[in-house]
C-alpha atoms as a PDB file:
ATOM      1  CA  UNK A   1      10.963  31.298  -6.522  1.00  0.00           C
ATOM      2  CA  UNK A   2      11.952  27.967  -6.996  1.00  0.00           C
ATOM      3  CA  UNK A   3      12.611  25.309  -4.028  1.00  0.00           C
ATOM      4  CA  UNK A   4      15.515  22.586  -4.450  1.00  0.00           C
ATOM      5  CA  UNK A   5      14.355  19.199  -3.116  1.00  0.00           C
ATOM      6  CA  UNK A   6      16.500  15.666  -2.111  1.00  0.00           C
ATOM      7  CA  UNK A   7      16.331  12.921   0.411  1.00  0.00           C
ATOM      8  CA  UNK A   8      18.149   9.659   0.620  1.00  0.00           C
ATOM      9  CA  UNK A   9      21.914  10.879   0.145  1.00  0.00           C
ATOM     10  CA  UNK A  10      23.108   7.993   1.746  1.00  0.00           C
ATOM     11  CA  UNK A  11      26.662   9.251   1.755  1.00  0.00           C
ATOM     12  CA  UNK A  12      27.226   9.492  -1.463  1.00  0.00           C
ATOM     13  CA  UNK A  13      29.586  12.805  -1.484  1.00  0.00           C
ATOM     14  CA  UNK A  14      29.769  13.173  -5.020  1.00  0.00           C
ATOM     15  CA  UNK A  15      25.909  12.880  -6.181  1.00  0.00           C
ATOM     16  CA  UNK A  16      25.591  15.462  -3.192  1.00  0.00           C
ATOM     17  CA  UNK A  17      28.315  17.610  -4.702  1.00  0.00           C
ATOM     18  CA  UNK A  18      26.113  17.108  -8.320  1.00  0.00           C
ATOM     19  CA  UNK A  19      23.023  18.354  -7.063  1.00  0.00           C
ATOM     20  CA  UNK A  20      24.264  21.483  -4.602  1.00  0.00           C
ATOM     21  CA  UNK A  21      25.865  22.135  -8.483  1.00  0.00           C
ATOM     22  CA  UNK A  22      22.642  22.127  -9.835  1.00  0.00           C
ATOM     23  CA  UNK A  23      20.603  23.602  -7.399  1.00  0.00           C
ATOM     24  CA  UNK A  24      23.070  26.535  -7.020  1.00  0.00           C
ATOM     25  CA  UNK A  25      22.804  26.951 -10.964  1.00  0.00           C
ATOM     26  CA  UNK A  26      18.910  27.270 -11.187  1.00  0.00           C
ATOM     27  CA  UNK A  27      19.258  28.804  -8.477  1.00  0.00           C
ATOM     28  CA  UNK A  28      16.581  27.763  -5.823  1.00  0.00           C
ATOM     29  CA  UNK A  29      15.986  30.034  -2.952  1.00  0.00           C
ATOM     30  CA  UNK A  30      15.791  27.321  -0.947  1.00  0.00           C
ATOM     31  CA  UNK A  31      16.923  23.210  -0.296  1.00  0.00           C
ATOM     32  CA  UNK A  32      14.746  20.737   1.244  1.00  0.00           C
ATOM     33  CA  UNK A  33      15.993  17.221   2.199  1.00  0.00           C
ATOM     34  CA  UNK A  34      13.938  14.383   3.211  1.00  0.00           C
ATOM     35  CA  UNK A  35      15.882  12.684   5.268  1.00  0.00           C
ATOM     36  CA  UNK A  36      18.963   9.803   5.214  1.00  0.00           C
ATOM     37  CA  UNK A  37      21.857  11.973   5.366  1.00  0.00           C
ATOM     38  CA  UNK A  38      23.563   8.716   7.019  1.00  0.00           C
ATOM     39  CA  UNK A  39      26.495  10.588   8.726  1.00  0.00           C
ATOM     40  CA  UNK A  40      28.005  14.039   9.710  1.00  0.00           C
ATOM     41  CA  UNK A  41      30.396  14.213   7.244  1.00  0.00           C
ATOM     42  CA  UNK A  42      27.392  14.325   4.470  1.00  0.00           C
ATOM     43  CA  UNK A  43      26.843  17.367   5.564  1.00  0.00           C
ATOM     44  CA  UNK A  44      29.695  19.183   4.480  1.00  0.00           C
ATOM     45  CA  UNK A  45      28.931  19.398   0.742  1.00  0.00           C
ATOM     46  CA  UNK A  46      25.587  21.353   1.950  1.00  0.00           C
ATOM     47  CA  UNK A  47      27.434  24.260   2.888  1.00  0.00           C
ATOM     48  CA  UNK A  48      27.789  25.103  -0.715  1.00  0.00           C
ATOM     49  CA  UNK A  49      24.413  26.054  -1.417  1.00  0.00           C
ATOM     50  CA  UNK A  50      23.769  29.582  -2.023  1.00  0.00           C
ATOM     51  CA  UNK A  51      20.891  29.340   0.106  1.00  0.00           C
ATOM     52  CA  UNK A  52      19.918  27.464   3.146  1.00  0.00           C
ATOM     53  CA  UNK A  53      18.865  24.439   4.192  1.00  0.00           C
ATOM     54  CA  UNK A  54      15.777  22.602   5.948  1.00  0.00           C
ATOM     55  CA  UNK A  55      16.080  18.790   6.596  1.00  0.00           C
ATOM     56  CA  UNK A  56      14.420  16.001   8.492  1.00  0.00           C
ATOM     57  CA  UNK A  57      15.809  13.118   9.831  1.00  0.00           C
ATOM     58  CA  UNK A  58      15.285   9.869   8.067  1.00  0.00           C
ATOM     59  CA  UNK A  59      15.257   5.850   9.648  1.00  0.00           C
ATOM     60  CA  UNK A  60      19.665   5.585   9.063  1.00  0.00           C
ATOM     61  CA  UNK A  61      20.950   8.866  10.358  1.00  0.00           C
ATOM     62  CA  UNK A  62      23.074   7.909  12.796  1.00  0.00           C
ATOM     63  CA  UNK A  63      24.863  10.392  15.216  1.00  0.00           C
ATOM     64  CA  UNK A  64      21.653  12.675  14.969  1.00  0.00           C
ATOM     65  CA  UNK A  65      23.138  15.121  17.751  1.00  0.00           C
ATOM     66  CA  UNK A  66      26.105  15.438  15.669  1.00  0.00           C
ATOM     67  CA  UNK A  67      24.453  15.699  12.432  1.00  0.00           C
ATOM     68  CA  UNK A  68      22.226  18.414  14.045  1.00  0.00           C
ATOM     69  CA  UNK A  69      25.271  20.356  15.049  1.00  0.00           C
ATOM     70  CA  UNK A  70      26.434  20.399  11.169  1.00  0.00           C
ATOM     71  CA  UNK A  71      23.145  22.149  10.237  1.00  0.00           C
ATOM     72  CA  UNK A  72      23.736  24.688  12.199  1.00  0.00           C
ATOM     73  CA  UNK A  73      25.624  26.683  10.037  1.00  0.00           C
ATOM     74  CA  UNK A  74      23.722  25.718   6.491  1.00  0.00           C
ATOM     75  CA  UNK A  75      20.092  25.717   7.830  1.00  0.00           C
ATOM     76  CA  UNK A  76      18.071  23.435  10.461  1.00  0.00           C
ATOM     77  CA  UNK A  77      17.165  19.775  10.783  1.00  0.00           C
ATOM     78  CA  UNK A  78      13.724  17.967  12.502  1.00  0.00           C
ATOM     79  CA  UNK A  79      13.566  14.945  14.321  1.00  0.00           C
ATOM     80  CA  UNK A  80      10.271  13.947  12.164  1.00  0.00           C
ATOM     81  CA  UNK A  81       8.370  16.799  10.892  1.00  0.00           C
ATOM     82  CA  UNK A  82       9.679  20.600   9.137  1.00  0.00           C
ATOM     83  CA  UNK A  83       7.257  23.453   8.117  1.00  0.00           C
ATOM     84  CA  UNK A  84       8.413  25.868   6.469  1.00  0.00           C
ATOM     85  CA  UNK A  85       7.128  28.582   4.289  1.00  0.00           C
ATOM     86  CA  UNK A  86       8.666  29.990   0.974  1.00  0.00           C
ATOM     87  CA  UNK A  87       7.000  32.711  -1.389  1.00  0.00           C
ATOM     88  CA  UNK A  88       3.926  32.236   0.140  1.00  0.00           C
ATOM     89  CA  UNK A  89       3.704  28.396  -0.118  1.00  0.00           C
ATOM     90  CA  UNK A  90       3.537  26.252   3.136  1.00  0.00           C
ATOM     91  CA  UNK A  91       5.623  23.104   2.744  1.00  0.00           C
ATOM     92  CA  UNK A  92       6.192  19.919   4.970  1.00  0.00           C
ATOM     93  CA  UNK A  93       9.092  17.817   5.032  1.00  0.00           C
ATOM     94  CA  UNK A  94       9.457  14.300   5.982  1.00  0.00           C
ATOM     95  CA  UNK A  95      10.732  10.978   5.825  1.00  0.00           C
ATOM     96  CA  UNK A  96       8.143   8.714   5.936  1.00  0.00           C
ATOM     97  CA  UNK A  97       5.083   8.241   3.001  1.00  0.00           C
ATOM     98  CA  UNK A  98       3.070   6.904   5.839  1.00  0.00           C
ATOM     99  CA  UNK A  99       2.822  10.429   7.421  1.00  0.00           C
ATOM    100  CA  UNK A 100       3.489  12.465   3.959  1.00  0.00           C
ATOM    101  CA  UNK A 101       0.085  11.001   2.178  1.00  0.00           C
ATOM    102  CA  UNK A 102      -2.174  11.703   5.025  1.00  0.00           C
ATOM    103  CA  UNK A 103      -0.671  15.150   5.085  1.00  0.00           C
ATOM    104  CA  UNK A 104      -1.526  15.785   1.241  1.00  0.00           C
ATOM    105  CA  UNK A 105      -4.445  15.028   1.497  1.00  0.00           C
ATOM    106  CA  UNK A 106      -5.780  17.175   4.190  1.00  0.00           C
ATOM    107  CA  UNK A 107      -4.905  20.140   1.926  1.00  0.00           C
ATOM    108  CA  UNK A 108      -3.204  21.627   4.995  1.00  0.00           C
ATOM    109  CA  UNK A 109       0.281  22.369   3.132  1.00  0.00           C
ATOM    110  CA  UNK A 110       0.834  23.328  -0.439  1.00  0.00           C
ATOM    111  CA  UNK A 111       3.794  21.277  -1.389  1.00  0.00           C
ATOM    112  CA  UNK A 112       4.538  17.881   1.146  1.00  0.00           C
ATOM    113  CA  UNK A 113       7.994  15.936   0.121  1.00  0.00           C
ATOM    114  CA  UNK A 114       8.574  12.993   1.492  1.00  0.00           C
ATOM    115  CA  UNK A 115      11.641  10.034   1.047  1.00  0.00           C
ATOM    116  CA  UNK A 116      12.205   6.782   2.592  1.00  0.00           C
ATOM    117  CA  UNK A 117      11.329   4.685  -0.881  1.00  0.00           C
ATOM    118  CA  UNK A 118      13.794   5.919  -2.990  1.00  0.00           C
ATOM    119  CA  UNK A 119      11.423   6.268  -6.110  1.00  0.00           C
ATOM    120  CA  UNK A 120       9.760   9.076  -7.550  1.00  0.00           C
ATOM    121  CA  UNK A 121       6.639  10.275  -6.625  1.00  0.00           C
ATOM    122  CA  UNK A 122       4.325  13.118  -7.811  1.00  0.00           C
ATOM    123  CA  UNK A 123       1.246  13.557  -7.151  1.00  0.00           C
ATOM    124  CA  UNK A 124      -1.106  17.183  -7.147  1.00  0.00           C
ATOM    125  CA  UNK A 125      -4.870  15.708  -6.123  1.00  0.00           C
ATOM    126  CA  UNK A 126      -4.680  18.077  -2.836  1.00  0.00           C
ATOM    127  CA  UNK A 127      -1.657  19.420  -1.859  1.00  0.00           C
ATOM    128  CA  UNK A 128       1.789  18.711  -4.429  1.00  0.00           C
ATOM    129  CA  UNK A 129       3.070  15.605  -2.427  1.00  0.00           C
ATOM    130  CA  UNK A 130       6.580  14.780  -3.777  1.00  0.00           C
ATOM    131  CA  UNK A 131       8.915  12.053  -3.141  1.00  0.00           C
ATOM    132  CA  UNK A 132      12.280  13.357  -5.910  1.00  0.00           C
ATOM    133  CA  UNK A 133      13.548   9.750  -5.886  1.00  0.00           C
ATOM    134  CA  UNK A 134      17.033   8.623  -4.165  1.00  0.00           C
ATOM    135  CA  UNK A 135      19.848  11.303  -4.358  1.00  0.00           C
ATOM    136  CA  UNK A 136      22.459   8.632  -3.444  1.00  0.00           C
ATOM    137  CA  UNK A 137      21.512   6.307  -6.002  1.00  0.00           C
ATOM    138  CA  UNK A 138      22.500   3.244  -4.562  1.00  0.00           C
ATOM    139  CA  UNK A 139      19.194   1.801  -4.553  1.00  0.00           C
ATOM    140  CA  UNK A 140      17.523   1.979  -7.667  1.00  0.00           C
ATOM    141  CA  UNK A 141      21.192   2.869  -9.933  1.00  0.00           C
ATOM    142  CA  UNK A 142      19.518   6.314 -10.745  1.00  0.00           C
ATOM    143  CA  UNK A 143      20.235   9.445  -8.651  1.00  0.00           C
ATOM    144  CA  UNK A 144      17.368  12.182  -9.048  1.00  0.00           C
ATOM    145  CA  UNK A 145      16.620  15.208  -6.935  1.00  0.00           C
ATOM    146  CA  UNK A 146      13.755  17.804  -8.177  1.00  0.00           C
ATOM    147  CA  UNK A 147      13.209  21.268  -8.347  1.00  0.00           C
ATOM    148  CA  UNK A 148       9.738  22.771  -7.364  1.00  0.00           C
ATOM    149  CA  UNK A 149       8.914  26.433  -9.590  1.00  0.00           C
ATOM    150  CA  UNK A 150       6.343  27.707  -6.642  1.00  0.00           C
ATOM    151  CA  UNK A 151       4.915  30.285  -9.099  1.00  0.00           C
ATOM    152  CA  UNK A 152       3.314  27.322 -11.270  1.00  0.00           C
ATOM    153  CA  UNK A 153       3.822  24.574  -7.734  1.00  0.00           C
ATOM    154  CA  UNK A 154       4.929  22.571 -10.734  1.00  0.00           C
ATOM    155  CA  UNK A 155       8.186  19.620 -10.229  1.00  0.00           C
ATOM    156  CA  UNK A 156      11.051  19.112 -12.213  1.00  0.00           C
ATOM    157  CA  UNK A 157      13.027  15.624 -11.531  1.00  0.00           C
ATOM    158  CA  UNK A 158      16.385  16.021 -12.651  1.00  0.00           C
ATOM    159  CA  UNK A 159      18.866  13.023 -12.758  1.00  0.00           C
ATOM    160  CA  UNK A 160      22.441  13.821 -11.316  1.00  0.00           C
END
């Protein structure tokens, strides 16, 4: 099984539209996104996924009860935290690096993803704590989202 991961869309419709493309030709089984949606309308693209959703919300998502509503019909958002659990793997979600380290480390979770910096991060000492980089791109000029193969809990960053 393989588990799509973003975060930090920022609006940017098209680079969203780029990686529900590429997530929906590897075909994950499931999308995680860190956080920084930004507004309701970013949404929209999600729908396209062949699978569902799981999000948390980041420090710019505005219109949260709005944004919430949108998810309804592609998966579920968090205010701060999101466990879920895929082919046996227990993963967090979150914005913040300031909770997702800590997290790692206890060895609670298997996989922990995390945004809010905008650059890649991978890291497997305890748990796989992954940050897959900025999908909006506006920060660092390079729009990246990763793919996690759970079999191997080994990640792929691909550039959109």
């Amino acid at each position: 099984m393989k588990l799509g991961v973003m975060s930090d869309s920022h609006d940017n419709i098209p680079n969203v539209k780029r990686a529900v493309e590429l997530f929906n030709r590897i075909g994950v089984d499931l999308v995680v996104h860190a956080g920084d949606f930004i507004s309701p309308f970013a949404i929209d693209p999600l729908a396209d996924l062949n699978c569902r959703v799981v999000g948390v919300f980041g420090n710019n998502d505005g219109e949260r009860v709005v944004l919430a509503k949108k998810f309804e019909a592609i998966g579920e958002v968090h205010p701060n935290l999101a466990s879920v659990t895929l082919s046996d793997k227990s993963i967090a979600v979150m914005h913040y690096p300031e909770l997702a380290i800590p997290i790692a480390k206890s060895g609670d979770y298997d996989i922990v993803v995390y945004g809010h910096t905008h650059k890649i991060d991978i890291n497997t000492d305890n748990s796989l704590l992954l940050n897959p980089g900025e999908t909006g791109g506006w920060t660092t000029g390079k729009a990246t989202v990763a793919v996690v193969d759970l079999e191997v809990q080994d990640a792929k960053i691909y550039e959109l």
